[in-house]
C-alpha atoms as a PDB file:
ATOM      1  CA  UNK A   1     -68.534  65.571  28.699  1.00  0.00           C
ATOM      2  CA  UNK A   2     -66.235  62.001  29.617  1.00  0.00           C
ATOM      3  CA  UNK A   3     -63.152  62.681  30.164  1.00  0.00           C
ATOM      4  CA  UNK A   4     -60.890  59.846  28.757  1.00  0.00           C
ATOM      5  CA  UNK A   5     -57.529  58.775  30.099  1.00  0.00           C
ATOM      6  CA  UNK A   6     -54.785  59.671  27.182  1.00  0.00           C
ATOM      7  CA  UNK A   7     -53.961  57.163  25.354  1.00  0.00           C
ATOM      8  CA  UNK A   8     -50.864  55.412  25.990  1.00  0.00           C
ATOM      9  CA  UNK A   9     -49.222  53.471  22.850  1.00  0.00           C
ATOM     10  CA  UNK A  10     -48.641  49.670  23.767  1.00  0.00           C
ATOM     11  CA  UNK A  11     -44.944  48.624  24.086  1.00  0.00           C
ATOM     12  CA  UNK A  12     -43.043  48.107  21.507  1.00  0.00           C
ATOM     13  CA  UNK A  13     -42.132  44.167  21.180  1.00  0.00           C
ATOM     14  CA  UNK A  14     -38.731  42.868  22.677  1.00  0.00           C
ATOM     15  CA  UNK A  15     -35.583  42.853  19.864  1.00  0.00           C
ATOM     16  CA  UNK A  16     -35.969  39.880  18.382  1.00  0.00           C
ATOM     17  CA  UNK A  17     -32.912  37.382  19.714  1.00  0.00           C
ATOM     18  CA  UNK A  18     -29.675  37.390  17.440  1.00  0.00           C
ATOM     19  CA  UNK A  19     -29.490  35.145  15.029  1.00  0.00           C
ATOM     20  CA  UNK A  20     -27.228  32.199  15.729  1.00  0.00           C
ATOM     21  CA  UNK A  21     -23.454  32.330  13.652  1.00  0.00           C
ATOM     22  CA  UNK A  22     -23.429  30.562  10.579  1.00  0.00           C
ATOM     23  CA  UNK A  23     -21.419  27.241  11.290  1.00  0.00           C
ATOM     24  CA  UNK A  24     -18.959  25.624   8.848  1.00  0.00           C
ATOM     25  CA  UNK A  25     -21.431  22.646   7.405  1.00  0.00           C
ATOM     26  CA  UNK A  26     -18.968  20.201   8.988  1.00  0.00           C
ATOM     27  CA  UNK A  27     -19.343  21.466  12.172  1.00  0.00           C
ATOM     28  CA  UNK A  28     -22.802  21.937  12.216  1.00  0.00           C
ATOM     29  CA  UNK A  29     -24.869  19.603  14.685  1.00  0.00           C
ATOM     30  CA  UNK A  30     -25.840  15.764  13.184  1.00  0.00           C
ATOM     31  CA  UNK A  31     -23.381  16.788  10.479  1.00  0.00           C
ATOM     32  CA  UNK A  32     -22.987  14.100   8.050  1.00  0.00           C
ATOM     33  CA  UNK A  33     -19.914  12.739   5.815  1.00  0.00           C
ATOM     34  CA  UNK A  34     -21.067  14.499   2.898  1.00  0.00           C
ATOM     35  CA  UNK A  35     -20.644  18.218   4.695  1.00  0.00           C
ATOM     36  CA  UNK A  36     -17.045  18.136   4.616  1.00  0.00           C
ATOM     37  CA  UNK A  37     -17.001  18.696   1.013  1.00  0.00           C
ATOM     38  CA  UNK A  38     -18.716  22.123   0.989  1.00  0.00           C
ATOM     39  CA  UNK A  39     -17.132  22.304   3.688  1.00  0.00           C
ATOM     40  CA  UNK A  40     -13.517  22.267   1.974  1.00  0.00           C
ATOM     41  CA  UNK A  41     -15.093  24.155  -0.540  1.00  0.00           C
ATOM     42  CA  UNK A  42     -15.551  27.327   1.040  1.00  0.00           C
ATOM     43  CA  UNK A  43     -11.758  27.303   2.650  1.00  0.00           C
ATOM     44  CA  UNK A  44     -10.519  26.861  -0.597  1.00  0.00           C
ATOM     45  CA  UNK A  45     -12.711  29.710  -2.302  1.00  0.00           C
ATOM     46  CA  UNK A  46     -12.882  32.017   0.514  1.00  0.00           C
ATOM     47  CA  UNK A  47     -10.530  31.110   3.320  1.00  0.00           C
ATOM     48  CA  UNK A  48     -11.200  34.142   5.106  1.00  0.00           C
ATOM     49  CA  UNK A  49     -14.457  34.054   5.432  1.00  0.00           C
ATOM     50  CA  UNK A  50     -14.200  29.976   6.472  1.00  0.00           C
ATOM     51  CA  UNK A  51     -11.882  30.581   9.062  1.00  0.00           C
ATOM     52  CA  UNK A  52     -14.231  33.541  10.710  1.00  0.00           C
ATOM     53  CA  UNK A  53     -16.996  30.575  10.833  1.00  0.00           C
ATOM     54  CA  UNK A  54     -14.715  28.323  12.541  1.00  0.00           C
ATOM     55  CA  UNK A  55     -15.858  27.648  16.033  1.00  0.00           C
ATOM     56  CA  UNK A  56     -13.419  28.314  18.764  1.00  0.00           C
ATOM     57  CA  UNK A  57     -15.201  25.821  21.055  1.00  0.00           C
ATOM     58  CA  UNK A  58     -16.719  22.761  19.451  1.00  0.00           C
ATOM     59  CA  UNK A  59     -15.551  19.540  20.074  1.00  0.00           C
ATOM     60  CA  UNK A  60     -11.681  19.028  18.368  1.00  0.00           C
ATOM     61  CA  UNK A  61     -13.046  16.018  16.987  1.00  0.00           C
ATOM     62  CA  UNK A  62     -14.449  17.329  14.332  1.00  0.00           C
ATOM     63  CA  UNK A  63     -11.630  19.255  12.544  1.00  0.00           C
ATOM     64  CA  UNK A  64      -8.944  16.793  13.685  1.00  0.00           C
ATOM     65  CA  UNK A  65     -10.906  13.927  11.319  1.00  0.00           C
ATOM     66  CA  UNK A  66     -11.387  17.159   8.582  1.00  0.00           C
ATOM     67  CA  UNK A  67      -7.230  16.493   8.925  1.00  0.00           C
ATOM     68  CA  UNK A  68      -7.271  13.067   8.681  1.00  0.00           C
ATOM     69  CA  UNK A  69      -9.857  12.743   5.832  1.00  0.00           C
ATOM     70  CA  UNK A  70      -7.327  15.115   3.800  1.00  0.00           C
ATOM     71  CA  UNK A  71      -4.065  13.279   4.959  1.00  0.00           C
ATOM     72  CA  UNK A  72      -6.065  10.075   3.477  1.00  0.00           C
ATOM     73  CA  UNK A  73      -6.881  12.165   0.084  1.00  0.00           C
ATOM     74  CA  UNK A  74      -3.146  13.124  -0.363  1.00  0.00           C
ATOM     75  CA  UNK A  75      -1.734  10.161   0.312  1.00  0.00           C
ATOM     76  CA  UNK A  76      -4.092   8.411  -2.011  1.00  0.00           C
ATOM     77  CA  UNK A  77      -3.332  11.152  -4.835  1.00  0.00           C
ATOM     78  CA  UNK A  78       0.969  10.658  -3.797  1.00  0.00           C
ATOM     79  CA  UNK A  79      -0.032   6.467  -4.891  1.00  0.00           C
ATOM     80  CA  UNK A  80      -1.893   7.019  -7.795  1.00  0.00           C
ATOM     81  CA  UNK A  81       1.029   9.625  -9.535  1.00  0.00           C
ATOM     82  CA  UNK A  82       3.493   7.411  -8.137  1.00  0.00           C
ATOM     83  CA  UNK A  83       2.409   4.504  -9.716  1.00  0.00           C
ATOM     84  CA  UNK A  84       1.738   5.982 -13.205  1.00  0.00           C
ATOM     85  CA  UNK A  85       5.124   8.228 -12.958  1.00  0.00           C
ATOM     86  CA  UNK A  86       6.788   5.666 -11.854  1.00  0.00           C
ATOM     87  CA  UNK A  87       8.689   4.740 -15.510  1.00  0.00           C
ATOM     88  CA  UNK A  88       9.624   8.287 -15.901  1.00  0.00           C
ATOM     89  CA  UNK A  89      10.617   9.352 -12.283  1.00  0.00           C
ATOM     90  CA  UNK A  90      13.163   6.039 -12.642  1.00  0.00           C
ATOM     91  CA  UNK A  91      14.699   7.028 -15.557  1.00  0.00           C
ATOM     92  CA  UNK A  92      15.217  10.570 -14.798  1.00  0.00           C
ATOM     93  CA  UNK A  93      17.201   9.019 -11.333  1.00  0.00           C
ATOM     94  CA  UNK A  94      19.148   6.849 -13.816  1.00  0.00           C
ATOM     95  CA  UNK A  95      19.733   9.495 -16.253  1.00  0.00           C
ATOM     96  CA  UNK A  96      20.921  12.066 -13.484  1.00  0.00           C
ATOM     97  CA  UNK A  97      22.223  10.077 -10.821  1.00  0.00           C
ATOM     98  CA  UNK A  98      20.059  11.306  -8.297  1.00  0.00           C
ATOM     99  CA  UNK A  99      20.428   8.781  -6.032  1.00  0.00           C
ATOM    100  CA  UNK A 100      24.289   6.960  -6.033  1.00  0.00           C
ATOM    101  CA  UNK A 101      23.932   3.835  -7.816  1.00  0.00           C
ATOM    102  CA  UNK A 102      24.930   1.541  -5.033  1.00  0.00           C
ATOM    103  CA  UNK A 103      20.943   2.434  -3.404  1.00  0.00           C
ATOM    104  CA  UNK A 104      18.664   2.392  -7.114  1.00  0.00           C
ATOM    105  CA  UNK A 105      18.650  -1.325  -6.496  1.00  0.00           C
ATOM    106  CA  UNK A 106      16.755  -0.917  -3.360  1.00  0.00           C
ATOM    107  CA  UNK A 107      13.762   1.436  -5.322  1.00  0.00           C
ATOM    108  CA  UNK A 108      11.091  -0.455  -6.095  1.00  0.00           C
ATOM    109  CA  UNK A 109       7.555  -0.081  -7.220  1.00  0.00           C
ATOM    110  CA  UNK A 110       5.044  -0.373  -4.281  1.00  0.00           C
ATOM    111  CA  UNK A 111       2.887  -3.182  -4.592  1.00  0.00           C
ATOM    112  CA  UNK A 112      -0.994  -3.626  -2.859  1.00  0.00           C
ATOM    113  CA  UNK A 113       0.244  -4.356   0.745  1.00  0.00           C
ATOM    114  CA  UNK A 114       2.747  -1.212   0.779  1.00  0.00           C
ATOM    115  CA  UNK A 115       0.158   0.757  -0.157  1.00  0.00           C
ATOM    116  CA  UNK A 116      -2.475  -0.530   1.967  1.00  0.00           C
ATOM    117  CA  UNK A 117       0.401  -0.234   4.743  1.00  0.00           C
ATOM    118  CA  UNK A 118       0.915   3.434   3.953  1.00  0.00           C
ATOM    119  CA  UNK A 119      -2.585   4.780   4.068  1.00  0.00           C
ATOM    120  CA  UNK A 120      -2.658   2.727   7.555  1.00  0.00           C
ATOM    121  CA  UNK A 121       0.432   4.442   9.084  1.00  0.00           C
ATOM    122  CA  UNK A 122       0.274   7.882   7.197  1.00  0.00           C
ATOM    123  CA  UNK A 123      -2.699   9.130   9.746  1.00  0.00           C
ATOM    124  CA  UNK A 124      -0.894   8.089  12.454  1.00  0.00           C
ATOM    125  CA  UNK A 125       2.562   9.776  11.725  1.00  0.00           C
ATOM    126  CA  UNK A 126       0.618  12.981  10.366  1.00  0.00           C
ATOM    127  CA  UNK A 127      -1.390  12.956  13.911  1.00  0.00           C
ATOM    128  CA  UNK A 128       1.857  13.272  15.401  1.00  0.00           C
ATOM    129  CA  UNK A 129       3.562  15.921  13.246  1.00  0.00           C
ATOM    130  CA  UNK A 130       0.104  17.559  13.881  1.00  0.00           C
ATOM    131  CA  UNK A 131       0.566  18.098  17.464  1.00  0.00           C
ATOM    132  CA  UNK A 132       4.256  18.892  16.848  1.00  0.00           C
ATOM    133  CA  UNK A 133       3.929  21.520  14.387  1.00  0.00           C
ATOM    134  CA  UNK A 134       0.835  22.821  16.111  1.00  0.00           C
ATOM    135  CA  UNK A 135       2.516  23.535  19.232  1.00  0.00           C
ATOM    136  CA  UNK A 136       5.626  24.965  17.428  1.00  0.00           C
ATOM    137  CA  UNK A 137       3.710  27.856  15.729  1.00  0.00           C
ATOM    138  CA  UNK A 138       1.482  28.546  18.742  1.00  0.00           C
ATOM    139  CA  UNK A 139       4.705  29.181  21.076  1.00  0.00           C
ATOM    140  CA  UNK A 140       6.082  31.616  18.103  1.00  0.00           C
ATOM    141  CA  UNK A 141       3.039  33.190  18.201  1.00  0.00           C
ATOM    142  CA  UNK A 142       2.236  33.611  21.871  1.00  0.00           C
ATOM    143  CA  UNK A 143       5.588  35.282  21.945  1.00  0.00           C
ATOM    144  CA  UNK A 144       5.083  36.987  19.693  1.00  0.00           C
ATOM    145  CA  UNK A 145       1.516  38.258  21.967  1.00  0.00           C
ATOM    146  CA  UNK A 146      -0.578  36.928  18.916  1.00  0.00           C
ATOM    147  CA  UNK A 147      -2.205  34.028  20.393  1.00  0.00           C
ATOM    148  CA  UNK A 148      -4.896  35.052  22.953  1.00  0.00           C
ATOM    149  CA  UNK A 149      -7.629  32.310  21.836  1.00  0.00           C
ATOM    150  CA  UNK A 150      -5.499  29.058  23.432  1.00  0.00           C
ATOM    151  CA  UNK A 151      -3.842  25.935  21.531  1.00  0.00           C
ATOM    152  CA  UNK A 152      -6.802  24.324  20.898  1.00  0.00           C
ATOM    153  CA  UNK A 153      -7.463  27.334  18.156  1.00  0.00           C
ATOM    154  CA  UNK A 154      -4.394  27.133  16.616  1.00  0.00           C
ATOM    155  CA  UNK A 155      -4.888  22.883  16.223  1.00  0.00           C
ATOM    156  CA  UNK A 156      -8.226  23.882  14.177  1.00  0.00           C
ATOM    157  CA  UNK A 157      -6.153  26.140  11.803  1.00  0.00           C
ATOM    158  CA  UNK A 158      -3.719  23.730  11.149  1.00  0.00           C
ATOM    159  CA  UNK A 159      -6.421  21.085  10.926  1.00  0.00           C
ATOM    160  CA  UNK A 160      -8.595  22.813   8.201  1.00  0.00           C
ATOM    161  CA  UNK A 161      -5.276  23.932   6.277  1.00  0.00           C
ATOM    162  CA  UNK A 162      -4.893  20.429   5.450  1.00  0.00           C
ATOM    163  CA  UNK A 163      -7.887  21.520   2.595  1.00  0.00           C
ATOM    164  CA  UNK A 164      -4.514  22.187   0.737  1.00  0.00           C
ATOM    165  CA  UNK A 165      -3.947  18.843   0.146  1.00  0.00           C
ATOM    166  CA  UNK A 166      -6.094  18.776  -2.764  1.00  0.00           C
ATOM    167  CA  UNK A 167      -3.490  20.513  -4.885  1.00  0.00           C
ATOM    168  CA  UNK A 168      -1.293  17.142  -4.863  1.00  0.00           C
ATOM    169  CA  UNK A 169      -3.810  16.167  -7.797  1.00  0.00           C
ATOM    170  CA  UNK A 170      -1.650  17.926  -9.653  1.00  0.00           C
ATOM    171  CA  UNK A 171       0.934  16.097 -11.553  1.00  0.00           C
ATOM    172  CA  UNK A 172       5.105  16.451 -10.614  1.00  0.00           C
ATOM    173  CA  UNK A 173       4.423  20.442  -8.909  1.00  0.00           C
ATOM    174  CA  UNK A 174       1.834  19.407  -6.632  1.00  0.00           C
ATOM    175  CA  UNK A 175       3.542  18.825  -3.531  1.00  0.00           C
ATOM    176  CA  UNK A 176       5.420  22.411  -4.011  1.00  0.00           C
ATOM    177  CA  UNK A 177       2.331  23.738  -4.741  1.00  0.00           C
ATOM    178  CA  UNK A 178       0.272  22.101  -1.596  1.00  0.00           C
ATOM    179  CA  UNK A 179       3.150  22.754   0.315  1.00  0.00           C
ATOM    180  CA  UNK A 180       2.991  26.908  -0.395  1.00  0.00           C
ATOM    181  CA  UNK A 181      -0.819  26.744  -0.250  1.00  0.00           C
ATOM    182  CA  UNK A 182      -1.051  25.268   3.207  1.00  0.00           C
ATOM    183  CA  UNK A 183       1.174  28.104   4.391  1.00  0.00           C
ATOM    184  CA  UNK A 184      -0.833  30.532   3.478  1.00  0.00           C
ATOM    185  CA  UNK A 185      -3.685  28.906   4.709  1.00  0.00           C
ATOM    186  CA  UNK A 186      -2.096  28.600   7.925  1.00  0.00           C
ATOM    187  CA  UNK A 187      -1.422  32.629   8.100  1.00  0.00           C
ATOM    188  CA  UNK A 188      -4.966  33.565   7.364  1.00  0.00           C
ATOM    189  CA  UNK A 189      -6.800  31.386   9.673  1.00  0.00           C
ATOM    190  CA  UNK A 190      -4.118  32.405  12.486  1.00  0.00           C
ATOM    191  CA  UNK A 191      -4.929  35.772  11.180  1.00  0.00           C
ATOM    192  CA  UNK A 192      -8.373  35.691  12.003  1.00  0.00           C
ATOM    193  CA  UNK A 193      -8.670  32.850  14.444  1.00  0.00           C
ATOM    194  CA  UNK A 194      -6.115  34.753  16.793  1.00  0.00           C
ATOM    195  CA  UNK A 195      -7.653  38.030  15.443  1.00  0.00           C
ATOM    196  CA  UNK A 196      -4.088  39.142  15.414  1.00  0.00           C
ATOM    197  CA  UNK A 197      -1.773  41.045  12.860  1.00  0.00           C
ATOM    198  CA  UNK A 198      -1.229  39.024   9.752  1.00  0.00           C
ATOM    199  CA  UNK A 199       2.720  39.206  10.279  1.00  0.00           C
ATOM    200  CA  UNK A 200       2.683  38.082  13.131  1.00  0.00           C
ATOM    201  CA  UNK A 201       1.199  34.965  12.012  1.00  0.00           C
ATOM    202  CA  UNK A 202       3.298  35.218   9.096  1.00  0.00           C
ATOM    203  CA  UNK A 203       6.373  34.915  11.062  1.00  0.00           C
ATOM    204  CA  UNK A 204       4.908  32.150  13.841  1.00  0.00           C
ATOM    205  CA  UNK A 205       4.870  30.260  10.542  1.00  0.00           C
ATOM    206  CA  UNK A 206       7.678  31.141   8.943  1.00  0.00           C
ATOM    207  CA  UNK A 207       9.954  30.253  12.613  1.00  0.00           C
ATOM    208  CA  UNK A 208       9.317  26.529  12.581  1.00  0.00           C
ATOM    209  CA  UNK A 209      10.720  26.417   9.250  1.00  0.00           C
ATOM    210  CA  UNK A 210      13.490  27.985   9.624  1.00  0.00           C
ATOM    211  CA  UNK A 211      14.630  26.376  13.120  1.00  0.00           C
ATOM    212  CA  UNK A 212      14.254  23.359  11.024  1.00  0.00           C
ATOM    213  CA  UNK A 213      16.532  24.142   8.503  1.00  0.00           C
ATOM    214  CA  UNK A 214      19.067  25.214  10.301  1.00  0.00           C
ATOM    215  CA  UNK A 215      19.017  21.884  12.610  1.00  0.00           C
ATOM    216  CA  UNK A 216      18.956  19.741   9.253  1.00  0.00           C
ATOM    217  CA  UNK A 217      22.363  22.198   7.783  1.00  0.00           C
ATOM    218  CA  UNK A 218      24.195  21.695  11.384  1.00  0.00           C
ATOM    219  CA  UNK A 219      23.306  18.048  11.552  1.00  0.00           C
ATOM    220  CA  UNK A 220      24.647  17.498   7.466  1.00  0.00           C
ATOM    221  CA  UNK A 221      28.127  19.437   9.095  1.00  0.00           C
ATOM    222  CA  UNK A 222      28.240  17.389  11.923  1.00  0.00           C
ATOM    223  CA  UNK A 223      27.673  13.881   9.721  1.00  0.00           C
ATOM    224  CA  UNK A 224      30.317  15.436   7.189  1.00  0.00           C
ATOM    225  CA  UNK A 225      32.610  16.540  10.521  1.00  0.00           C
ATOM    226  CA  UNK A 226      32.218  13.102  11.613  1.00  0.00           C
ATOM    227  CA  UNK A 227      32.940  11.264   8.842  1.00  0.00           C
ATOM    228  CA  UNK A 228      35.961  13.165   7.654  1.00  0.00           C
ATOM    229  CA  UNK A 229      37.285  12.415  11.060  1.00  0.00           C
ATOM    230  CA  UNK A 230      36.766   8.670  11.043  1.00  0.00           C
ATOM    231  CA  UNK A 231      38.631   8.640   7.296  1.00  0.00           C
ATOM    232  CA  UNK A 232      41.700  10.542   9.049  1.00  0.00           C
ATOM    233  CA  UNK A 233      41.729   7.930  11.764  1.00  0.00           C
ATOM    234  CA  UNK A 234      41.580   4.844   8.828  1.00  0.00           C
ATOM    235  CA  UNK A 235      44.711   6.372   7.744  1.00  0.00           C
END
């Protein structure tokens, strides 16, 4: 009788690699223009879920046209209500003396090369304020020991927050409206960006704001100070 060797089962076959995180479509690679709408799409319908695809580490090119593109839609949705509101947002500053009389003269309705003008200089001021308000609610954050994934992640949740934008389509409430909805868009990708406490990012927001305020009421007191003095001096 043979004897055999025992039989020794082959090895089982490596793990098979992991697959690659899905990408927001507009940061995929060879993304076209087209892949910012589904793009938009998904942080408007699930926010949560766009801001975990976000990449941490792709080029800021990318999101910081995503802001521009949007800064371009709003500012083409502000010209198109003002121009047909225009009638009725005069005659409600007539018929409640919004603005003192001596100044409705100046108001008037922007013509082709205003407009053109704006959506020129609009990206450009909004690039700045980017930056600015970036940087204000990353240094609330980081003291607030929220921020451990760098500037450059809290630029890309600003950036795609600008999806809120879209709500200025709607007529008379829809800056209020895109002005609440970008908040909270800013506190949930912070949220899960920073993967940090959502009131902490909460208040990181909230800070700017405030500081803001409170420079705008001391500077109206100081204006008022200032000219109450100069009319005490005329006497």
């Amino acid at each position: 009788m043979t004897d055999f060797p025992p039989y020794e089962p082959p090895p089982p076959p490596p793990p098979a690699p992991p697959a690659p995180p899905e990408a927001l479509p507009w940061e995929a690679p060879n993304a076209g223009l087209g892949s910012i709408f589904p793009t938009a799409g998904e942080f408007l319908a699930h926010p949560v879920l766009a801001y975990r695809k976000m990449s941490k580490t792709a080029d800021l090119v990318r999101p910081i046209a995503f802001f521009v593109a949007f800064v371009l839609l709003g500012t083409i949705l502000g010209q198109i209500w003002q121009l047909l509101l225009w009638n009725q947002v005069m005659e409600l500053i007539h018929r409640f003396n919004f603005i003192p009389e001596q100044f409705q003269s100046l108001i008037h309705r922007p013509g082709a090369i205003q407009i053109a003008v704006g959506l020129v200089v609009a990206p450009l001021i909004y690039l700045v304020v980017l930056f600015i308000w970036s940087a204000a609610i990353h240094v609330g954050l980081a003291a607030l020991g929220g921020a451990p994934e760098g500037f450059a992640t809290t630029l890309r949740v600003i950036c795609y927050a600008r999806t809120a934008d879209v709500g200025l389509a709607i007529p008379l409430l829809g800056g209020l409206v895109t002005f609440v909805w970008r908040r909270v868009l800013e506190v949930v990708g912070l949220a899960q960006a920073h993967r940090t406490d959502a009131w902490k990012a909460l208040l990181a927001v909230i800070f700017p704001m405030v500081f803001c305020c409170l420079c705008m009421v001391a500077g109206v007191f100081a204006f008022g100070a200032a000219i109450g003095q100069a009319l005490q001096q005329m006497k």
